[in-house]
Protein backbone atom coordinates (compact mmCIF):
# COMPACT_ATOMS: atom_id res chain seq x y z
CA UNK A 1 -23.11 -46.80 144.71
CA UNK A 2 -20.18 -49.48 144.68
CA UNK A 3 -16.76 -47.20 145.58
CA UNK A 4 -14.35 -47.31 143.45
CA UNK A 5 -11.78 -49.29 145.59
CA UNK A 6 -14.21 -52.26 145.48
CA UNK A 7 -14.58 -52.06 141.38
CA UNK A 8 -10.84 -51.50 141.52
CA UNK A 9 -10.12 -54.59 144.07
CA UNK A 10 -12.87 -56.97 141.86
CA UNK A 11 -11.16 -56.40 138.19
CA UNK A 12 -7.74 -57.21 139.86
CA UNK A 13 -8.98 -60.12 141.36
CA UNK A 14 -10.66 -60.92 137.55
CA UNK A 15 -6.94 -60.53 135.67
CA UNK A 16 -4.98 -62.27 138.15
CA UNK A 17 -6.92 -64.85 137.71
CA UNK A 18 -7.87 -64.99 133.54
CA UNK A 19 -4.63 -62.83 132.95
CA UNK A 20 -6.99 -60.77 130.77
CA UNK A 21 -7.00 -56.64 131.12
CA UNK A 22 -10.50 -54.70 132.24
CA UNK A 23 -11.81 -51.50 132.75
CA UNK A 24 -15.19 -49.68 134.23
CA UNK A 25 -16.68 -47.01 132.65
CA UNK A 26 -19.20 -44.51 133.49
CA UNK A 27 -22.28 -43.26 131.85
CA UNK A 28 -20.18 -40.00 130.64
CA UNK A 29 -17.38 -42.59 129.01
CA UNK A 30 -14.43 -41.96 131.96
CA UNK A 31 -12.71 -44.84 133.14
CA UNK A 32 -13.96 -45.01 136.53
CA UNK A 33 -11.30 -47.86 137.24
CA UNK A 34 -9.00 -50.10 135.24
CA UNK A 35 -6.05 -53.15 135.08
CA UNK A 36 -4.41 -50.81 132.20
CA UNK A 37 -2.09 -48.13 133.20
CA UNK A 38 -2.53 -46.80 129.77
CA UNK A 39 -6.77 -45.89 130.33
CA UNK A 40 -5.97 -44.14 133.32
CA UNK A 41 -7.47 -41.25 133.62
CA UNK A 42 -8.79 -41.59 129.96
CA UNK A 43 -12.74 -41.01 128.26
CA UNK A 44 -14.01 -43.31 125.54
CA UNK A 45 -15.62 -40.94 122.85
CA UNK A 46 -18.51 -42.22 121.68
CA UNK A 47 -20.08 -44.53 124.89
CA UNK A 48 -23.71 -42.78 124.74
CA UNK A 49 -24.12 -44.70 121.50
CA UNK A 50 -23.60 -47.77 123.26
CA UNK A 51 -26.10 -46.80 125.83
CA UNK A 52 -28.78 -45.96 124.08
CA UNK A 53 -28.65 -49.51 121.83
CA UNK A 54 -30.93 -52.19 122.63
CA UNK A 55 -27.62 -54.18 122.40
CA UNK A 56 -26.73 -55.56 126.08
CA UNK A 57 -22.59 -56.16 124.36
CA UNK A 58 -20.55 -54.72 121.42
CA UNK A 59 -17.23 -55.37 119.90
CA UNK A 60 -15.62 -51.65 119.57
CA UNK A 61 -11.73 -51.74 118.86
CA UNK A 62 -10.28 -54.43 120.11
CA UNK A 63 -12.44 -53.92 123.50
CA UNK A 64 -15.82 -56.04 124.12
CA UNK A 65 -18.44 -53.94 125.90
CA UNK A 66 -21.30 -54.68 128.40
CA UNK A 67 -23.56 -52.73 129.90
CA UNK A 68 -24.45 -53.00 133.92
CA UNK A 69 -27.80 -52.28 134.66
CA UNK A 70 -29.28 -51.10 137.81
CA UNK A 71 -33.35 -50.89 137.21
CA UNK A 72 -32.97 -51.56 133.39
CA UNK A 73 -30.99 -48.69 133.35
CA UNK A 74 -27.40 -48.84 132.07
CA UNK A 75 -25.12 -47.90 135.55
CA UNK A 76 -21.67 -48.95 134.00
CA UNK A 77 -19.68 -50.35 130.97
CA UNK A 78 -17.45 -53.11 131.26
CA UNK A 79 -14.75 -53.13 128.75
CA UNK A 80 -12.61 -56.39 128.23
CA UNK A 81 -9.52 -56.23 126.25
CA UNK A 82 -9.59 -58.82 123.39
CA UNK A 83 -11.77 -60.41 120.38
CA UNK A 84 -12.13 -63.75 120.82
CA UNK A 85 -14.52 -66.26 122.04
CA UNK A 86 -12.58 -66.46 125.57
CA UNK A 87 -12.42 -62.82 126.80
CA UNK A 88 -16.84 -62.41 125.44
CA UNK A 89 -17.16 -65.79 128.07
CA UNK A 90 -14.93 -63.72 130.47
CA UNK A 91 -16.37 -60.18 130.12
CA UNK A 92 -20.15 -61.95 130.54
CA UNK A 93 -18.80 -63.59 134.17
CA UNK A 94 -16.90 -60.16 135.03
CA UNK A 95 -20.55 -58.01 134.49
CA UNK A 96 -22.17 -60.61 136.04
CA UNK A 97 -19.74 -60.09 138.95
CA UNK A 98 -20.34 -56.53 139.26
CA UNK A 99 -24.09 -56.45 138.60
CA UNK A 100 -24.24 -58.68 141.78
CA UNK A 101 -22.03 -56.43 143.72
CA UNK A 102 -24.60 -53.17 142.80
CA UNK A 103 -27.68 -55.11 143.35
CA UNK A 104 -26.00 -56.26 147.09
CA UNK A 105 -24.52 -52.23 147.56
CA UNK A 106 -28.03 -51.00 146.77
CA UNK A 107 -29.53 -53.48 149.55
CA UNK A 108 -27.23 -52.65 151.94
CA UNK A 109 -27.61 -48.88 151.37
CA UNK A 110 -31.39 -49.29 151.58
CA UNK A 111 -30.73 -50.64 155.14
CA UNK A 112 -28.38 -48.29 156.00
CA UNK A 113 -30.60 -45.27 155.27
CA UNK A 114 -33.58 -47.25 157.14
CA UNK A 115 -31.32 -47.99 160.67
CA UNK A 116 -29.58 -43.96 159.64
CA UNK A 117 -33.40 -42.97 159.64
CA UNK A 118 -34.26 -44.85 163.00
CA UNK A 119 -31.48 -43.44 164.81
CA UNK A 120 -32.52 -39.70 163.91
CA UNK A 121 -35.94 -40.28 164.87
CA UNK A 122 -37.58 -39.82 161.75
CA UNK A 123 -39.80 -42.65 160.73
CA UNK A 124 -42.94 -43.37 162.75
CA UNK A 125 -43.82 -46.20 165.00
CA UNK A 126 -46.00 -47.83 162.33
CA UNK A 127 -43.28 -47.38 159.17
CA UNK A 128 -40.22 -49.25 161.56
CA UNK A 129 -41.91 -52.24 161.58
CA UNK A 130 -43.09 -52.32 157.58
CA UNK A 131 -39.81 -51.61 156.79
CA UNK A 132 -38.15 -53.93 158.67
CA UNK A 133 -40.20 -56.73 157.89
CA UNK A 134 -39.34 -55.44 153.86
CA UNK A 135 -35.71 -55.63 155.16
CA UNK A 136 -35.88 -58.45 156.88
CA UNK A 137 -34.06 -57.09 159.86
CA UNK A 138 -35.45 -58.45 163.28
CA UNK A 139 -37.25 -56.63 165.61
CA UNK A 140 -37.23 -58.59 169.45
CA UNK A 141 -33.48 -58.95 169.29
CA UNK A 142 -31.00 -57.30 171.79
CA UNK A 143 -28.49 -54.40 169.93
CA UNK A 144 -26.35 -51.67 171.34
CA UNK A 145 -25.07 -48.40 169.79
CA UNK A 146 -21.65 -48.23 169.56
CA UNK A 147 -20.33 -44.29 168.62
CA UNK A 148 -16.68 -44.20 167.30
CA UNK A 149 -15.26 -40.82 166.92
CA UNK A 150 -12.04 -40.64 164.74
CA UNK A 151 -9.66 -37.71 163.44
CA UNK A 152 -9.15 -39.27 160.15
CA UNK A 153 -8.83 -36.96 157.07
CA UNK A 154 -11.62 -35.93 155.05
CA UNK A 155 -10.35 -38.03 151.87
CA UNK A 156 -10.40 -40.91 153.51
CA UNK A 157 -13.61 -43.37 153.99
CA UNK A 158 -13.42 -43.72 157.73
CA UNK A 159 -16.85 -46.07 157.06
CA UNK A 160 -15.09 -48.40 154.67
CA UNK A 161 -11.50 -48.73 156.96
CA UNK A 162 -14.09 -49.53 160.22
CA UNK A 163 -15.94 -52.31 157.60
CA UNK A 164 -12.72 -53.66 156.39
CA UNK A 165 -11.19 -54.20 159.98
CA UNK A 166 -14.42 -55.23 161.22
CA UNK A 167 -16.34 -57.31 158.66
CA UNK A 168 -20.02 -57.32 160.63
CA UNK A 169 -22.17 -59.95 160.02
CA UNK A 170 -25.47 -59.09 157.83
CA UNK A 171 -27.42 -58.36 161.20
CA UNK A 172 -25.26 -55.57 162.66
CA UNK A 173 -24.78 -51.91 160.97
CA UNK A 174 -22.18 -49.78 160.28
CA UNK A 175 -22.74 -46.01 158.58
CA UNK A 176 -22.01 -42.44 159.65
CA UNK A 177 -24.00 -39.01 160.63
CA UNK A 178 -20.91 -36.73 160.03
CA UNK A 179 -17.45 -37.03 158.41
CA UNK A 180 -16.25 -37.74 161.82
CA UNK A 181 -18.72 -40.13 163.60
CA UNK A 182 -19.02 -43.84 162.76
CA UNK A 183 -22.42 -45.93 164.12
CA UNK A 184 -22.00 -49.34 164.67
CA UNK A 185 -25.40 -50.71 165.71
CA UNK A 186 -23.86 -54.38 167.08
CA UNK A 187 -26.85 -57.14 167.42
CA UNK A 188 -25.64 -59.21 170.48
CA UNK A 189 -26.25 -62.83 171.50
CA UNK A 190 -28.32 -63.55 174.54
CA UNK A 191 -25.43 -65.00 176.36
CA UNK A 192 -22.84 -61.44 176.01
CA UNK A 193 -22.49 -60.48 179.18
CA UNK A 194 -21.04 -56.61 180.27
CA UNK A 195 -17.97 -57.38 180.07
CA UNK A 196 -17.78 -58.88 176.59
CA UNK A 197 -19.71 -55.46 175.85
CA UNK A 198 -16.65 -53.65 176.89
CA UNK A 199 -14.18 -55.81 175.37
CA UNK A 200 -15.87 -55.70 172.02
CA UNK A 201 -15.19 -51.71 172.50
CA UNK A 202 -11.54 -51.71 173.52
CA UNK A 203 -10.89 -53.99 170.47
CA UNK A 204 -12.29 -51.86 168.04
CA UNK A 205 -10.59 -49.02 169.82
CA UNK A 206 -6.71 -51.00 169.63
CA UNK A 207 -7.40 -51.66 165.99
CA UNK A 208 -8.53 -48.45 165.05
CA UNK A 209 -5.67 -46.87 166.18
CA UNK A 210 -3.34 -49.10 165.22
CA UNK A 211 -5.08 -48.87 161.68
CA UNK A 212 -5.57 -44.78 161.54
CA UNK A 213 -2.86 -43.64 163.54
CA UNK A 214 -5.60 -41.23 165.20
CA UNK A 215 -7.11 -40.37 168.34
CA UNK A 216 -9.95 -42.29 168.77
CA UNK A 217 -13.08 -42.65 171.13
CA UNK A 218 -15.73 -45.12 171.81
CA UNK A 219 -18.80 -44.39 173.31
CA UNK A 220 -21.42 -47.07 174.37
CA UNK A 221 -25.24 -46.34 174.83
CA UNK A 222 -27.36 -49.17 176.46
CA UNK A 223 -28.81 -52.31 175.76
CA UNK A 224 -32.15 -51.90 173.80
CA UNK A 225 -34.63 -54.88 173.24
CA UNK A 226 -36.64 -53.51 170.23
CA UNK A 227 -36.08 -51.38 167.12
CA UNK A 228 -37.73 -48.50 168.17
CA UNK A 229 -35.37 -47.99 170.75
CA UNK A 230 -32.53 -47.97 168.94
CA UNK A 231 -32.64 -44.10 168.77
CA UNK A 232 -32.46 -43.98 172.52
CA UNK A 233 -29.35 -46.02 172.77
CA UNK A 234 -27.85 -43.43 170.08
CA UNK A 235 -28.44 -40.47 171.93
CA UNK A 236 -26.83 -41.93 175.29
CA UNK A 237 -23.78 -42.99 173.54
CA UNK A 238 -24.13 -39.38 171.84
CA UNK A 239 -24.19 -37.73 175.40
CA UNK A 240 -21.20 -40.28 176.80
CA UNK A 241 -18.88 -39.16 174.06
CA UNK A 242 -19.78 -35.46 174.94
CA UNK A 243 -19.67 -35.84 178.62
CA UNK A 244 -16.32 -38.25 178.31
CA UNK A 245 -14.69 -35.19 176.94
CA UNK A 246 -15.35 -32.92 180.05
CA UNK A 247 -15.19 -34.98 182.58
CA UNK A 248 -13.42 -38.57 181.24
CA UNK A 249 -10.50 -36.91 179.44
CA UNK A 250 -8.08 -39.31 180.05
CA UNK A 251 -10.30 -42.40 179.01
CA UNK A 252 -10.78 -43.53 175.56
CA UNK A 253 -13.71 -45.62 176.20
CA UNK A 254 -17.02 -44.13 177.96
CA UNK A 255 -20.15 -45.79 178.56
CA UNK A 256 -23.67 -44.21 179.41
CA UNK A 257 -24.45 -46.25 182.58
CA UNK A 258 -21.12 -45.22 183.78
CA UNK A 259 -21.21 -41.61 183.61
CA UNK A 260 -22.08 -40.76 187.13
CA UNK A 261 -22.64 -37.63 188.62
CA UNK A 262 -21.15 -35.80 185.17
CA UNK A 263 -24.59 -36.80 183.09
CA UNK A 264 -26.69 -34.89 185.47
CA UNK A 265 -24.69 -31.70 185.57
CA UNK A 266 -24.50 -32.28 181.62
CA UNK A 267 -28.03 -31.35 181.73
CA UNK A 268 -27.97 -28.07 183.81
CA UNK A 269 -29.32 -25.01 182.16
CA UNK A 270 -26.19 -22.64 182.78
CA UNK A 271 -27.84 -19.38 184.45
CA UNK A 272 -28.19 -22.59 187.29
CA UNK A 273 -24.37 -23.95 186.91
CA UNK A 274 -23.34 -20.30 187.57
CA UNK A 275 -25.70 -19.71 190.49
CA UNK A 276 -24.19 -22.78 192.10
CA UNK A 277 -20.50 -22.03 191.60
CA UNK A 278 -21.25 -18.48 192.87
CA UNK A 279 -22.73 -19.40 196.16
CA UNK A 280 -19.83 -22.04 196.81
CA UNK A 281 -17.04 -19.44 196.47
CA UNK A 282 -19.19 -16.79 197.67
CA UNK A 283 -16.82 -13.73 196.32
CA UNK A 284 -13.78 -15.97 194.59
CA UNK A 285 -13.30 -17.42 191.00
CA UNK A 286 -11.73 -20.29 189.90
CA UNK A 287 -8.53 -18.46 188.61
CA UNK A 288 -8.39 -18.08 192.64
CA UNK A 289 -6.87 -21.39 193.06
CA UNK A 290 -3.30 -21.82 191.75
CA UNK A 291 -2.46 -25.29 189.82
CA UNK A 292 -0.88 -26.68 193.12
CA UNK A 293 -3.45 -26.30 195.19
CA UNK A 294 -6.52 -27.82 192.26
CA UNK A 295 -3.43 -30.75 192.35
CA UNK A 296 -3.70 -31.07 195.47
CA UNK A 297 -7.28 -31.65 195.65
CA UNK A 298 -7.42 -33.94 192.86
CA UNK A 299 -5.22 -36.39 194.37
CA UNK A 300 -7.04 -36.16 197.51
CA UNK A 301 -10.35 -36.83 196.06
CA UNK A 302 -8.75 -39.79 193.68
CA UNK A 303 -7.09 -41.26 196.98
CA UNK A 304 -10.68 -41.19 198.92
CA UNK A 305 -10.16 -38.20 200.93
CA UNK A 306 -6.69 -40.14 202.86
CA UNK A 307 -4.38 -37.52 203.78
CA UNK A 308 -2.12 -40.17 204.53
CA UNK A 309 -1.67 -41.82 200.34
CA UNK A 310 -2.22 -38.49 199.26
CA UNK A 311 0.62 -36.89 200.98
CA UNK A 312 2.60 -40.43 200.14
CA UNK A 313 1.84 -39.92 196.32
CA UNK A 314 2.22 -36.31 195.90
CA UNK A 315 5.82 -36.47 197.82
CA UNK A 316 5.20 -33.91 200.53
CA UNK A 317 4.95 -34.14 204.03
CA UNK A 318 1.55 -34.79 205.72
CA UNK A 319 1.66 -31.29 207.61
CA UNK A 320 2.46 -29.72 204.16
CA UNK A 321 -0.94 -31.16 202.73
CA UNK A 322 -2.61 -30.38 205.76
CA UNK A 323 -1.53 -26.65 205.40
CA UNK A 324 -3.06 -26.62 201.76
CA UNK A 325 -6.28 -28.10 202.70
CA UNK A 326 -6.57 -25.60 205.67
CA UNK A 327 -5.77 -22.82 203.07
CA UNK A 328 -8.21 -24.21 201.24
CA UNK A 329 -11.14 -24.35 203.42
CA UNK A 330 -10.31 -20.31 204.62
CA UNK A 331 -10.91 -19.44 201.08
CA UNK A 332 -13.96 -21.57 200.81
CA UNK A 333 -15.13 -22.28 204.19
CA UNK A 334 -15.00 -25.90 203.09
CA UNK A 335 -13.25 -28.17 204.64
CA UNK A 336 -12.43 -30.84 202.29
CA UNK A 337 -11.89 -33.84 205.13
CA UNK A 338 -15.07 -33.38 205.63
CA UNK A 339 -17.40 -35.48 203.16
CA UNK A 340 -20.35 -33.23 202.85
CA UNK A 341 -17.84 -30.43 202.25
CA UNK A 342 -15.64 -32.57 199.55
CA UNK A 343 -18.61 -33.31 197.37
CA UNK A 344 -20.15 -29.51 197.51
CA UNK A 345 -16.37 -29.00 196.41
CA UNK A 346 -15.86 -31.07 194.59
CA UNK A 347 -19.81 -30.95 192.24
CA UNK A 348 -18.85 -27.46 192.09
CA UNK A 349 -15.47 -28.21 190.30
CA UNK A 350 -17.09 -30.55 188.07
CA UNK A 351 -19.85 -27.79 187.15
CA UNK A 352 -17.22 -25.07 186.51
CA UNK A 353 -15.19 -27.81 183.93
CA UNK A 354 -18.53 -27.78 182.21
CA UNK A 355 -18.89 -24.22 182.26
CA UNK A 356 -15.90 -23.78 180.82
CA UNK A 357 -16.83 -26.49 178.05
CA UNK A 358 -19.71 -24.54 176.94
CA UNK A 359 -17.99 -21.51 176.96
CA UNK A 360 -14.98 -22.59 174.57
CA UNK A 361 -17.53 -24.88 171.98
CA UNK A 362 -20.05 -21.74 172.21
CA UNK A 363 -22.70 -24.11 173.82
């Protein structure tokens, strides 16, 4: 179905340039969308006689009528304000204009459900290919899955602001799972590197938000080299937006590959993540350790375990730090200078986050 803003945009585009006035109707007679301030809003009594004539046009009060198929069924009346010769030549090139848009909405919503349908999982092996081939979408090309998650009211098309500021070519795919998440499945040219991977991501993440005004996030999966696998690349961009959240909070743009150490604790049962927390502070909880101190530690561990740039960044003496780490490792028995010690540490901080995460979404 075309939306309304693109009807609306098309007979605007039609009177500014025959200086003529148009409106769209709907099978029930409302004005879906008009140049006329006074149809707003309005119903034509009287359309389902229209419908049902074998007559394609009619003359009906000053307003000529034509139908717009879809399947030789009639989808939506054109109505162009006038009787003579010039507005029939004009209403026959503005149906024509808006029969093409359906026929090219219904193609593209074809593929969208087919690509929608691949990235749940629910076709089989042999259907991708038939229906590609039907499609004419390519199968040995290389694509990515790009997952955008916005906070952008439910009134609003989030899928029609990403196509506007991003007009894809006919080969890549943008639709949505959920009123929050866009998919963009981007087809990519042999020669894109990594890089121009990520910088394709940070520029729809700068225009998005300089578009919505929202919070927005970009997840990337992998690199996939056949059609089939186009789910897969879905699901790890899925998992890099969750895991992002927990453990990447203050980046805006996560990618599988670089997830790390936080995509295999993502996938801990959590009777395990609680045995493991338990037997590293043997006795103690987390609400154990006052914000300083988890500070503390978090600037050591960005600053490589240095006691020296820690103590330099966090503005206290080098003794002072070294108190807090030795307070530290007679709660723990941990000594966090030590490098086996830091990662038990810090695994087991990373684990707790993600307990916590469960616990507050009800995981």
């Amino acid at each position: 179905m075309i939306s309304n803003q693109i009807l609306q945009n098309t007979i605007d585009g039609l009177k500014n340039i025959t200086r003529r006035e148009f409106s769209v109707v709907d099978r029930e007679g409302k004005v879906v969308v008009t140049t006329e301030s006074d149809m707003n809003n309005t119903t034509i009594d009287g359309i389902e006689f229209f419908i049902n004539s074998p007559a394609e046009n009619q003359l009906v009060q000053g307003y000529q009528y034509f139908k717009v198929l879809d399947n030789n069924s009639t989808e939506y009346i054109v109505l162009a304000k006038g009787e003579d010769e010039e507005i029939y030549q004009i209403g026959k090139i503005a149906t024509f204009q808006i029969q093409s848009l359906l026929v090219a909405y219904k193609e593209r919503y074809d593929r969208d459900n087919f690509i929608k349908n691949l990235l749940l999982d629910n076709l089989l092996l042999v259907d991708i290919y038939s229906r590609a081939k039907k499609l004419h979408i390519e199968n040995d090309v290389k694509r990515i899955v790009y997952l955008i998650e916005t906070d952008v009211d439910k009134e609003l098309n989030s899928v029609e602001i990403i196509r506007n500021i991003f007009p894809t070519k006919g080969k890549d795919f943008i639709t949505a799972v959920d009123e929050k998440t866009i998919i963009l499945v981007k087809e990519l040219e042999s020669k894109e590197t990594k890089e121009d991977i990520e910088a394709f991501a940070n520029e729809v993440y700068l225009k998005l938000t300089e578009e919505l005004k929202k919070k927005i996030l970009v997840a990337i999966g992998s690199v996939v080299h056949d059609l089939r696998n186009i789910s897969s690349s879905f699901k790890e961009a899925k998992m890099a937006l969750e895991v992002g959240k927990i453990f990447e909070e203050e980046k805006n743009i996560i990618k599988y590959e670089q997830l790390g150490i936080g995509r295999l604790i993502y996938q801990l049962p959590n009777n395990l993540c609680k045995m493991f927390v338990g037997e590293v502070l043997d006795g103690i909880t987390m609400a154990s350790f006052d914000e300083e101190t988890l500070t503390t530690v978090a600037k050591f561990f960005e600053n490589n375990l240095n006691v020296s740039e820690t103590s330099r960044q966090l503005y206290i003496h080098r003794n002072t730090l070294v108190y807090r780490l030795d307070k530290l490792q007679k709660m723990t028995g941990l000594d966090l200078r030590n490098f086996d010690d830091a990662i038990i540490f810090k695994i087991m901080l990373m684990v707790s986050k993600y307990m916590q995460y469960r616990e507050n979404f009800k995981y």
